[in-house]
Protein backbone atom coordinates (compact mmCIF):
# COMPACT_ATOMS: atom_id res chain seq x y z
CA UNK A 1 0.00 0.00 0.00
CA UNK A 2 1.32 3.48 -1.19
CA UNK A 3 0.27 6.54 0.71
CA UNK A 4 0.38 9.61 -2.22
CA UNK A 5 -0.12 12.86 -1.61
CA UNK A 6 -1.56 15.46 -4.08
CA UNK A 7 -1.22 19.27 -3.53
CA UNK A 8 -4.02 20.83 -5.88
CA UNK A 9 -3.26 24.42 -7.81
CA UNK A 10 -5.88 25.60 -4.99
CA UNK A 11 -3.33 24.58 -2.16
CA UNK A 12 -6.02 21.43 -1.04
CA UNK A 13 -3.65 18.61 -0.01
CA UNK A 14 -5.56 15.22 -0.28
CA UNK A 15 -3.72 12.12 1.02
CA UNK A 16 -4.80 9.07 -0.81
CA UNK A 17 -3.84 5.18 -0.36
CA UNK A 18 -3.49 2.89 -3.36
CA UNK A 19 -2.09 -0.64 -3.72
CA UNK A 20 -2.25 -1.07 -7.81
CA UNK A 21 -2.67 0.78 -11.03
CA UNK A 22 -1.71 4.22 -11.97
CA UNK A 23 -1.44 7.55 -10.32
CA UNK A 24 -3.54 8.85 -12.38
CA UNK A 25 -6.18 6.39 -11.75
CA UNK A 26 -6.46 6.62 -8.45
CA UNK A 27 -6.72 10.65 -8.66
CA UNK A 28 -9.54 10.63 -11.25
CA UNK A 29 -11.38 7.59 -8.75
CA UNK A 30 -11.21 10.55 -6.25
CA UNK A 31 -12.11 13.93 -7.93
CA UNK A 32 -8.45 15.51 -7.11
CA UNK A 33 -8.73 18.35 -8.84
CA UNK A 34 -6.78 19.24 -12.11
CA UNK A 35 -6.37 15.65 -12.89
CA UNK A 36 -8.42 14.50 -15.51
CA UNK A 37 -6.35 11.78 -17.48
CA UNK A 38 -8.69 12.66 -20.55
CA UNK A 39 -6.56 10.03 -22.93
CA UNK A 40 -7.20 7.43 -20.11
CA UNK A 41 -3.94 6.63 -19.08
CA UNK A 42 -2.58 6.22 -22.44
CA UNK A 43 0.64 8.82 -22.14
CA UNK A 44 -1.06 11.24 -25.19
CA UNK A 45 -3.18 14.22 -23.62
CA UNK A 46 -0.79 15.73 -20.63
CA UNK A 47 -3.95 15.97 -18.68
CA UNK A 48 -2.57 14.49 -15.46
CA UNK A 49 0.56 16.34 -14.99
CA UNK A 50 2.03 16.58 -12.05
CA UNK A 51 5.37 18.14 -10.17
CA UNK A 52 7.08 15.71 -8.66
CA UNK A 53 9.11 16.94 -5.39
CA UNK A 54 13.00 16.82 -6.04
CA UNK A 55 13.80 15.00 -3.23
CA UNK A 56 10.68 12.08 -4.10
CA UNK A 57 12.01 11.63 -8.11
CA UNK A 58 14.32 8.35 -7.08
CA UNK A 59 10.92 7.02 -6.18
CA UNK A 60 9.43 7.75 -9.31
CA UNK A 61 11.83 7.77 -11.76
CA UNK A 62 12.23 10.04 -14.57
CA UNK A 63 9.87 10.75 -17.34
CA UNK A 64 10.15 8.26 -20.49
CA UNK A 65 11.26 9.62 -23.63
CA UNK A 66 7.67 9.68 -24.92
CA UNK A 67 6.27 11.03 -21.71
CA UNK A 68 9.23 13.59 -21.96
CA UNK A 69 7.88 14.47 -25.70
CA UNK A 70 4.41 15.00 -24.62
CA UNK A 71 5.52 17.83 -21.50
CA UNK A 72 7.28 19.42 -23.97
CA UNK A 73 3.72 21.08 -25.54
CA UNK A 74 3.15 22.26 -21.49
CA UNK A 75 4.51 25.55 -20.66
CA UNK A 76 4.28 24.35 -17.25
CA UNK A 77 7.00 21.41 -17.67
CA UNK A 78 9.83 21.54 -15.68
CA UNK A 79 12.73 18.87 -14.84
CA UNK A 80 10.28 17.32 -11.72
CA UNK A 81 7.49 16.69 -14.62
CA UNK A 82 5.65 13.73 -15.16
CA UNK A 83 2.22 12.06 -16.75
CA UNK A 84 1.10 10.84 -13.22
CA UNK A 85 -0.54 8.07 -15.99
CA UNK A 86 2.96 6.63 -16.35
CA UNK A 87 4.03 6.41 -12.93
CA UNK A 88 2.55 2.79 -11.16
CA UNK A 89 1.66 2.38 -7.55
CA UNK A 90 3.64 0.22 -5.79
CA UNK A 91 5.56 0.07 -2.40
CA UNK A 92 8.84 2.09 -3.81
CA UNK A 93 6.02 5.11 -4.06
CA UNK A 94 4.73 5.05 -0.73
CA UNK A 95 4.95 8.91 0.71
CA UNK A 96 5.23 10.65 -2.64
CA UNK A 97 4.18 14.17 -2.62
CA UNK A 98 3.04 15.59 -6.01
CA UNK A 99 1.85 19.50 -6.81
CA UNK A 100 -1.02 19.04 -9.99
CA UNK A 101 0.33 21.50 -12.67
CA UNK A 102 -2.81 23.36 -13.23
């Protein structure tokens, strides 16, 4: 069981658990805000971007060469980016904080 936390562009931090699937999934399952994963989880829509805290990126890795291609059309893309669609819940994630980019 991972315990994620989002920070929302409105400064609401919601703490979720998950145990499988995607980041992304389990923010759409709960409404957090600015996470809409509109392509589904399919790394082509940037609509579940997320800012990854520096010190939390050995937990979840850096962006994919296609991921990195698709925050490249954000203006709001920086080097702690990533599709929270391409980033899987597991243990190693467990206490990652991530700020939704809009």
């Amino acid at each position: 069981m991972a315990k994620i936390t989002f920070i929302t562009s409105d400064h609401q931090t919601i703490e979720l658990e998950g145990d499988s699937g995607s980041v992304m999934e389990l923010a759409v399952e709960h409404n957090v805000n600015g996470i809409d994963g509109d392509c589904g989880g399919v790394c082509s829509c940037a609509t579940c971007h997320v800012h990854v805290r520096p010190e939390d990126i050995e937990k979840t890795g850096a962006a994919s060469e296609i991921e990195t291609d698709m925050l490249e059309l954000d203006d709001n893309a920086d080097a702690y980016s990533r599709l929270s669609c391409q980033i899987a819940i597991s243990d190693a994630i467990d206490g990652v904080i991530l700020t939704v980019a809009k």
